[in-house]
Structure formats: structure tokens, C-alpha cells
PDB file of N, CA and C in Angstrom:
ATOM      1  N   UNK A   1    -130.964 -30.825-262.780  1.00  0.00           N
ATOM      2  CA  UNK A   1    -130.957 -29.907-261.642  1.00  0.00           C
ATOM      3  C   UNK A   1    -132.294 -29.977-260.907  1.00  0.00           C
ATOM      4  N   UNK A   2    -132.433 -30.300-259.628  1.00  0.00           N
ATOM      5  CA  UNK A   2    -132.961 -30.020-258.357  1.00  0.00           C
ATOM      6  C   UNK A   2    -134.299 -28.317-258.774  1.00  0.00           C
ATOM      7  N   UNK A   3    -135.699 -28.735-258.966  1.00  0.00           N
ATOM      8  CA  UNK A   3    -136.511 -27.628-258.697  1.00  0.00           C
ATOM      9  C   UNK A   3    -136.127 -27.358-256.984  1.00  0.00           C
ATOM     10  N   UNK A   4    -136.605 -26.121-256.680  1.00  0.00           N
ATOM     11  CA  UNK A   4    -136.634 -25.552-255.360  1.00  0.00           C
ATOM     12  C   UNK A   4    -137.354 -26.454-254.374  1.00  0.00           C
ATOM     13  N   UNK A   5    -137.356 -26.794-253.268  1.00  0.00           N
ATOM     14  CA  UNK A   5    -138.328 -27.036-252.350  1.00  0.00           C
ATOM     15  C   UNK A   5    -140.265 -26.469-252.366  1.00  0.00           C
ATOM     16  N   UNK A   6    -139.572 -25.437-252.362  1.00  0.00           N
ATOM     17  CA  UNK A   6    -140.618 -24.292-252.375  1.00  0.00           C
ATOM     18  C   UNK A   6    -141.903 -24.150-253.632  1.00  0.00           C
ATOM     19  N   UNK A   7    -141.094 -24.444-254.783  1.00  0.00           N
ATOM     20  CA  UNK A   7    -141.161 -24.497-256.270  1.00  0.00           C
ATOM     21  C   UNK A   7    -142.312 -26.053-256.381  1.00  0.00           C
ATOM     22  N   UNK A   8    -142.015 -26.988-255.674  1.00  0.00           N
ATOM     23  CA  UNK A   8    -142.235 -28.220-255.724  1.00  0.00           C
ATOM     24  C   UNK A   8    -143.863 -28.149-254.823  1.00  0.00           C
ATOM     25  N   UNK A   9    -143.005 -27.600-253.592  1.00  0.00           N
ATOM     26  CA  UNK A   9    -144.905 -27.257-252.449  1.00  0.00           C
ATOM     27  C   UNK A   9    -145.950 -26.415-253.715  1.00  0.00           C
ATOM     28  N   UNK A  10    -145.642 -25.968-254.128  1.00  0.00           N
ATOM     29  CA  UNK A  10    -146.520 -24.673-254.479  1.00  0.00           C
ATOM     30  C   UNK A  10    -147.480 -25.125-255.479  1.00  0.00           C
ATOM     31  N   UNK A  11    -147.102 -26.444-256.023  1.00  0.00           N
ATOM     32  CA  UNK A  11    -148.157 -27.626-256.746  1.00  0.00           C
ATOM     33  C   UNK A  11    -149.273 -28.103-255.806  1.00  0.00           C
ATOM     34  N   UNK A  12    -149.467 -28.012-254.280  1.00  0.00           N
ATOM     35  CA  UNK A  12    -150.191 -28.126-253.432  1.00  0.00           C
ATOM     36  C   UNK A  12    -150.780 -27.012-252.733  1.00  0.00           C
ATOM     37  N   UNK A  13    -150.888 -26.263-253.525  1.00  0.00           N
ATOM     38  CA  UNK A  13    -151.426 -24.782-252.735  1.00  0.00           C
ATOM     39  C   UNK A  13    -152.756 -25.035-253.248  1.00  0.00           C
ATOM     40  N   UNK A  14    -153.814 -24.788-252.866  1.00  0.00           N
ATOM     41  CA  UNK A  14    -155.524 -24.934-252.695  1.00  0.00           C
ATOM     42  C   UNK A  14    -156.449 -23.755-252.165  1.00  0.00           C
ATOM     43  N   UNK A  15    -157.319 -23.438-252.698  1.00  0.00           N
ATOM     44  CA  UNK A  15    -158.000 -21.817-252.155  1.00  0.00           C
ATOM     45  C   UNK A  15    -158.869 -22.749-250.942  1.00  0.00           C
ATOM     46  N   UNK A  16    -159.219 -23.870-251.117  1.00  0.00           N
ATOM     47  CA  UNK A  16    -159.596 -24.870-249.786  1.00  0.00           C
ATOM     48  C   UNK A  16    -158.955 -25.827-249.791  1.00  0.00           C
ATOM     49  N   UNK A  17    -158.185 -25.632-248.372  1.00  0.00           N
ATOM     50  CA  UNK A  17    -157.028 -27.054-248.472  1.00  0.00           C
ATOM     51  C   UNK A  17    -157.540 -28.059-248.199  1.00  0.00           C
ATOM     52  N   UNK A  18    -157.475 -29.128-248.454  1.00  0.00           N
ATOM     53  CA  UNK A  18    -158.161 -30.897-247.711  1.00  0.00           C
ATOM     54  C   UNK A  18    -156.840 -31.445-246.930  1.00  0.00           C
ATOM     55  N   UNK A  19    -156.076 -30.981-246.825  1.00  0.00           N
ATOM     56  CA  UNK A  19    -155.083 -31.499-245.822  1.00  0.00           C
ATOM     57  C   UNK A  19    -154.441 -30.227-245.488  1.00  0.00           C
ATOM     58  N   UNK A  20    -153.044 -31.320-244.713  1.00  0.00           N
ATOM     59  CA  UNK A  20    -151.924 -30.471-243.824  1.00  0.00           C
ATOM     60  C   UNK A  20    -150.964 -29.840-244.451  1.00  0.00           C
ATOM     61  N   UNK A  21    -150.446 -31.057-246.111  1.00  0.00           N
ATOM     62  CA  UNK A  21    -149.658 -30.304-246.518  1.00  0.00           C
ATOM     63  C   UNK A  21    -150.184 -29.296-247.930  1.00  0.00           C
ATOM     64  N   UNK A  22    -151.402 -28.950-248.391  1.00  0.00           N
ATOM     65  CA  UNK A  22    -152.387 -27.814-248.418  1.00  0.00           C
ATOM     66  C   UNK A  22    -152.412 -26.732-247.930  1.00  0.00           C
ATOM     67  N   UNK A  23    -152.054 -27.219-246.721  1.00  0.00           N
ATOM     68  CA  UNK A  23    -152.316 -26.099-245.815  1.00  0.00           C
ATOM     69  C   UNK A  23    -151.005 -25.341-245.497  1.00  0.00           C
ATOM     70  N   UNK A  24    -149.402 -25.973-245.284  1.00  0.00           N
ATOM     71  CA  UNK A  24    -148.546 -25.774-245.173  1.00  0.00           C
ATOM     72  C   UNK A  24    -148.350 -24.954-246.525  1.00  0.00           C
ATOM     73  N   UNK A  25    -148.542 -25.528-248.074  1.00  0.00           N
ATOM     74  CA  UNK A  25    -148.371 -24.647-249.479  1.00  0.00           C
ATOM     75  C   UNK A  25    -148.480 -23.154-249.379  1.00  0.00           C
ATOM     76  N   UNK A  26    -149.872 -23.173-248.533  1.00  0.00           N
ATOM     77  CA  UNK A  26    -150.396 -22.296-248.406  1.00  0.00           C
ATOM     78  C   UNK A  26    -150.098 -20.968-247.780  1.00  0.00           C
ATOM     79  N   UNK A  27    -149.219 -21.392-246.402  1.00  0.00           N
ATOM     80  CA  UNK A  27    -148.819 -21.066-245.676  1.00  0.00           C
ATOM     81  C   UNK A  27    -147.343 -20.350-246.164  1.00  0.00           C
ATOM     82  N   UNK A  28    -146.526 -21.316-246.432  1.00  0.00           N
ATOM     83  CA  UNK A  28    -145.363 -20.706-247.110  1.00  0.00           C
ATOM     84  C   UNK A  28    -145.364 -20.075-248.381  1.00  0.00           C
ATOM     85  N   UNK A  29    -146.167 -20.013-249.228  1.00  0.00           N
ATOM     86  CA  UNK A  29    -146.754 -18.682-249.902  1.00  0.00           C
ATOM     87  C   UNK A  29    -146.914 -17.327-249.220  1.00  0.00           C
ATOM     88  N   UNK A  30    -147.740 -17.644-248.234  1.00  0.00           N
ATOM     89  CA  UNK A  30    -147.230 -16.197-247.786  1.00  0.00           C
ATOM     90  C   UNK A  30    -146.175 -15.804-246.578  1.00  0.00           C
ATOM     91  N   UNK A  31    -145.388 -17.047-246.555  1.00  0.00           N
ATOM     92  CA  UNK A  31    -144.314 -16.238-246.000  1.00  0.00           C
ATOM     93  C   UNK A  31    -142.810 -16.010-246.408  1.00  0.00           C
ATOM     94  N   UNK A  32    -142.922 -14.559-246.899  1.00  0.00           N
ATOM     95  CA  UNK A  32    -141.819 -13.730-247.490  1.00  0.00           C
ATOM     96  C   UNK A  32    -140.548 -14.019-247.073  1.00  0.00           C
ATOM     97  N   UNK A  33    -140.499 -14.812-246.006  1.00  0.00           N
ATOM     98  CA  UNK A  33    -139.157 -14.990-245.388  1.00  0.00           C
ATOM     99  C   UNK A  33    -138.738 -16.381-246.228  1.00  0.00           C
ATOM    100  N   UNK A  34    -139.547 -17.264-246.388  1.00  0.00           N
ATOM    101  CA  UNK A  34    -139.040 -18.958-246.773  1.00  0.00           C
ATOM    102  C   UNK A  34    -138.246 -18.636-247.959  1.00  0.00           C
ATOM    103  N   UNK A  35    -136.949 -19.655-247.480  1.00  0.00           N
ATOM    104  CA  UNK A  35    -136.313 -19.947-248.471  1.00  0.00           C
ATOM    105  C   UNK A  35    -136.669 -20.669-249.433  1.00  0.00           C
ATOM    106  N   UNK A  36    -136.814 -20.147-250.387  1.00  0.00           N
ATOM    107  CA  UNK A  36    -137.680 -20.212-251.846  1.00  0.00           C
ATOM    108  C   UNK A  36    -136.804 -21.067-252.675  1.00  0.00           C
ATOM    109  N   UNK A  37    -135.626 -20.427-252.729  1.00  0.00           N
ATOM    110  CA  UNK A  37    -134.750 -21.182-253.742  1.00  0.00           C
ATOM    111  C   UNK A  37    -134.014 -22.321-253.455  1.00  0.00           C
ATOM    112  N   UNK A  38    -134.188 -22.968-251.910  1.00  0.00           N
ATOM    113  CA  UNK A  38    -133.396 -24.022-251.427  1.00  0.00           C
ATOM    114  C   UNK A  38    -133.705 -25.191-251.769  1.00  0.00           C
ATOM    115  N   UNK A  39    -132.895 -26.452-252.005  1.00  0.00           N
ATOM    116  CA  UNK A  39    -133.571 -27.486-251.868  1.00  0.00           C
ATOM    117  C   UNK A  39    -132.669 -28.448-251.357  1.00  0.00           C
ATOM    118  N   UNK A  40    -132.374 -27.530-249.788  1.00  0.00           N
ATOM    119  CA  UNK A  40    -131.358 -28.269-248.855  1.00  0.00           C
ATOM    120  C   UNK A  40    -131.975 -28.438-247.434  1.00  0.00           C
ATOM    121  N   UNK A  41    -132.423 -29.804-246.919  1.00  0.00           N
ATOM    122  CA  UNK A  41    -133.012 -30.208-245.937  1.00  0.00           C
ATOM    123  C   UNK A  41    -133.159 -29.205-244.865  1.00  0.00           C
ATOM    124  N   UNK A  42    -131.824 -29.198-244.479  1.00  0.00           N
ATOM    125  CA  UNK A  42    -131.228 -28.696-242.636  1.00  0.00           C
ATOM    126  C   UNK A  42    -131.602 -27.331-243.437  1.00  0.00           C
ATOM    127  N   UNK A  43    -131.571 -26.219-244.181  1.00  0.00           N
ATOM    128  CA  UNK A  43    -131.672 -25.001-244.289  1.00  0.00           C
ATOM    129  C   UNK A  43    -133.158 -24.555-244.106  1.00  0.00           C
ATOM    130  N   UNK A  44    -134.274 -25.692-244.466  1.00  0.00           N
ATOM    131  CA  UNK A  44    -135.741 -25.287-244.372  1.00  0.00           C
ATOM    132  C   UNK A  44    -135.910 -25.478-243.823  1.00  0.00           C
ATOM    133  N   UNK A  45    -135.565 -27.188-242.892  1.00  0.00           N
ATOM    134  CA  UNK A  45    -136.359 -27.692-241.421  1.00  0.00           C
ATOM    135  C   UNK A  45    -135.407 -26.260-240.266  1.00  0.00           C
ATOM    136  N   UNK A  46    -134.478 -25.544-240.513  1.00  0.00           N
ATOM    137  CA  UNK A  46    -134.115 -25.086-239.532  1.00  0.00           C
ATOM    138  C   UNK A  46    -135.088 -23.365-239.572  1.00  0.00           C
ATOM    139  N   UNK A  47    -135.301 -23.624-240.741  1.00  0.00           N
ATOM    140  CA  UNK A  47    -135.810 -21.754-241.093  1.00  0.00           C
ATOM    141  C   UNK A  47    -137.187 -22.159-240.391  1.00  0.00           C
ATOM    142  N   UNK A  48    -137.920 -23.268-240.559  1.00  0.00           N
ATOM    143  CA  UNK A  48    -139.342 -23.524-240.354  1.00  0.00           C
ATOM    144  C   UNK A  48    -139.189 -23.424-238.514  1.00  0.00           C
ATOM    145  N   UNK A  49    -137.963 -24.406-237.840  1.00  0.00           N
ATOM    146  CA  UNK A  49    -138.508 -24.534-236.449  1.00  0.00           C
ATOM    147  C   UNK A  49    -138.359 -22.946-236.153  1.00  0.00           C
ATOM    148  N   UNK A  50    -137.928 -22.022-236.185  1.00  0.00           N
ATOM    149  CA  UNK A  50    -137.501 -20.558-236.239  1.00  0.00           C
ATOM    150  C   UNK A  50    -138.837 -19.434-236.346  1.00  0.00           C
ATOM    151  N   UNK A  51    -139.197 -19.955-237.751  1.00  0.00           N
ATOM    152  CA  UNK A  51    -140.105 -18.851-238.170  1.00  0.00           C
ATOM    153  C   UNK A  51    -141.509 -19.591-239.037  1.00  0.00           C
ATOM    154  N   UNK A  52    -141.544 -20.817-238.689  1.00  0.00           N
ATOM    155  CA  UNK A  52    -142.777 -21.262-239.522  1.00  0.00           C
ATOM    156  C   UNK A  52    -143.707 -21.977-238.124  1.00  0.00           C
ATOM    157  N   UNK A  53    -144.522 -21.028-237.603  1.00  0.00           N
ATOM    158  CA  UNK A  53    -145.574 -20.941-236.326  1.00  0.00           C
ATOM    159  C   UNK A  53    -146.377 -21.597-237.326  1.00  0.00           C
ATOM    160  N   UNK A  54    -146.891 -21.673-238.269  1.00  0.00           N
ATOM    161  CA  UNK A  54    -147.852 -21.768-239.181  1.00  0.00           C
ATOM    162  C   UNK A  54    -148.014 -23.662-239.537  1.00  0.00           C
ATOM    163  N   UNK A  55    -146.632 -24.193-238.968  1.00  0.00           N
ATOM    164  CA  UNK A  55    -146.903 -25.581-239.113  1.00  0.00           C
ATOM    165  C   UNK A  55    -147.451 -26.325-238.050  1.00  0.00           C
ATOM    166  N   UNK A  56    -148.079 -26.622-237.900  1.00  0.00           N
ATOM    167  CA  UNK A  56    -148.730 -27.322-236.385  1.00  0.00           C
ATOM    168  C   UNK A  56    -147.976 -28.903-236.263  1.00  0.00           C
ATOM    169  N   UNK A  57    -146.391 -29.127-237.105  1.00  0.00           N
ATOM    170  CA  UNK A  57    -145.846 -30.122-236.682  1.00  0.00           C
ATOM    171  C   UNK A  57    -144.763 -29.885-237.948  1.00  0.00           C
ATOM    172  N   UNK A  58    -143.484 -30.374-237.374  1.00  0.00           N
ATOM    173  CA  UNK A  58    -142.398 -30.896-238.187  1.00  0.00           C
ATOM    174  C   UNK A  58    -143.117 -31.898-239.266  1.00  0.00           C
ATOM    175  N   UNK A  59    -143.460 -32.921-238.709  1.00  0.00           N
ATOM    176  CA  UNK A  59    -144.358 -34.119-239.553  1.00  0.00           C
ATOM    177  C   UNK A  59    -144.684 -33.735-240.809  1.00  0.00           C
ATOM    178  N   UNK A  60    -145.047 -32.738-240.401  1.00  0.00           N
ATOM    179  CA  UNK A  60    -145.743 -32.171-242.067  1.00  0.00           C
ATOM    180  C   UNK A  60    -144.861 -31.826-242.943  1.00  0.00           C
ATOM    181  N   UNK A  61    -144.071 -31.224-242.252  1.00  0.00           N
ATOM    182  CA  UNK A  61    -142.504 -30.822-243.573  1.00  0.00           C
ATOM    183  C   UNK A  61    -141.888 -31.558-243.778  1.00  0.00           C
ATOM    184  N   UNK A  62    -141.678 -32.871-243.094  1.00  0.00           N
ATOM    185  CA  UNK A  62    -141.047 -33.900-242.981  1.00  0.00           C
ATOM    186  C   UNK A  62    -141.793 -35.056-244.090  1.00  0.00           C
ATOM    187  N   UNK A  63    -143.026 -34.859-244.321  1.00  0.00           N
ATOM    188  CA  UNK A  63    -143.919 -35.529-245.469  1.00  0.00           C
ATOM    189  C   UNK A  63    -143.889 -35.099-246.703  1.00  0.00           C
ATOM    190  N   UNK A  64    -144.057 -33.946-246.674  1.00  0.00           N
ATOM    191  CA  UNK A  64    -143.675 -33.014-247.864  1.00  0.00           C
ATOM    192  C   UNK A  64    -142.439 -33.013-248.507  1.00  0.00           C
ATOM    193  N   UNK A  65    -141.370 -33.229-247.435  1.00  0.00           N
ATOM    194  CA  UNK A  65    -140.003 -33.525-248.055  1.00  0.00           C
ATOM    195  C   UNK A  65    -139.856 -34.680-248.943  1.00  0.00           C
ATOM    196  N   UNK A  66    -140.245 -35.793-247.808  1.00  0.00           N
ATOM    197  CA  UNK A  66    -140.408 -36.733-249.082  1.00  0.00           C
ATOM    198  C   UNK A  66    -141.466 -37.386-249.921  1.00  0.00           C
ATOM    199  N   UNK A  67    -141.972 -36.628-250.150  1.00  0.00           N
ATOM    200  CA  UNK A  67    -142.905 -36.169-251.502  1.00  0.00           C
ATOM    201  C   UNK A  67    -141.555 -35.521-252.961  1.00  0.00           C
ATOM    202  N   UNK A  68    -141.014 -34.389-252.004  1.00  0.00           N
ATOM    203  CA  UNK A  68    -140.358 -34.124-253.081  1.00  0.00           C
ATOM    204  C   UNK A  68    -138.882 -35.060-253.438  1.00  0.00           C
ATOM    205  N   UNK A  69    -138.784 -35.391-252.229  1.00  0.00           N
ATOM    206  CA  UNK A  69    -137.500 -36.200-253.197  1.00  0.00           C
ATOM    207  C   UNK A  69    -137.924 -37.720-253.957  1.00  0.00           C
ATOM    208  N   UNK A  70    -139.124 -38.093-253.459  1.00  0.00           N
ATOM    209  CA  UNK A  70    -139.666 -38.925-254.833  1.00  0.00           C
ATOM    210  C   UNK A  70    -139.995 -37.961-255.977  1.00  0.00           C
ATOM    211  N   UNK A  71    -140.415 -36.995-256.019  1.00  0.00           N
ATOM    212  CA  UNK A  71    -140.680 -36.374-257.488  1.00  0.00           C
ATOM    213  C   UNK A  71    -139.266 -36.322-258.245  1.00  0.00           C
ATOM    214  N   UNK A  72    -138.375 -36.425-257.447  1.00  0.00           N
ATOM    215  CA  UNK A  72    -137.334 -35.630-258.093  1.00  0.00           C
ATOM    216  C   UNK A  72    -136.587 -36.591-258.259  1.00  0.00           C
ATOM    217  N   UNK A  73    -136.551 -38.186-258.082  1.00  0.00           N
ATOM    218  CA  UNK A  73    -136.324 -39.521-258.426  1.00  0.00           C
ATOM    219  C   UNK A  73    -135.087 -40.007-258.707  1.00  0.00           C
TER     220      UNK A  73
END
């Protein structure tokens, strides 16, 4: 079984980020709204263009994604 999306970022959360997707971990930590438990493409890239101001590009979620679907192999 599939860890969360969310579950997977949160290995990149940093009290000083050195990057974007650092910074994104970071970001969706504190926001109460992200779907936490998903680990279905179209449900996050659509929640993010919506309510994630905090990404200064798709790119970045789009890197992070596949980050996780190599972890998850």
C-alpha cells in the first residue's frame, strides 16, 4: 500500500529550507486544508492550483511527485 503524498513530503520539511521542495514540505504542513491522506495526482495538483498560493510554481509539485513515485517503486 501507497504512503500518503503528504506522508512522503514531510521527509523534506527543514527549520531552514535549501530548496523549493523544502520549502513546499514546509508549507503544506501548515496547511490544514491539504489533502493529507491522498496519493492521487489530479486530487492534489487540483487542491494546490485552488488553495496552495504558497507554491511559486506547479514545477515544484510536479518534482516532488516524482520523487514520490520513485520512492514508492
Amino acid at each position: 500500500m501507497y504512503k500518503s503524498f503528504y506522508h512522503f513530503l514531510m521527509k523534506y520539511r527543514h527549520p531552514k529550507p535549501k530548496d523549493a521542495i523544502s520549502n513546499f514540505a514546509n508549507s503544506a504542513y501548515e496547511d490544514h486544508g491539504f489533502p493529507k491522506h491522498s496519493d492521487n495526482y489530479h486530487e492534489i495538483s487540483s487542491y494546490l492550483e485552488f488553495h496552495g498560493q504558497y507554491l511559486e510554481s506547479m514545477a515544484i509539485f510536479d518534482e516532488a511527485w516524482d520523487l514520490y513515485l520513485q520512492s514508492e517503486g
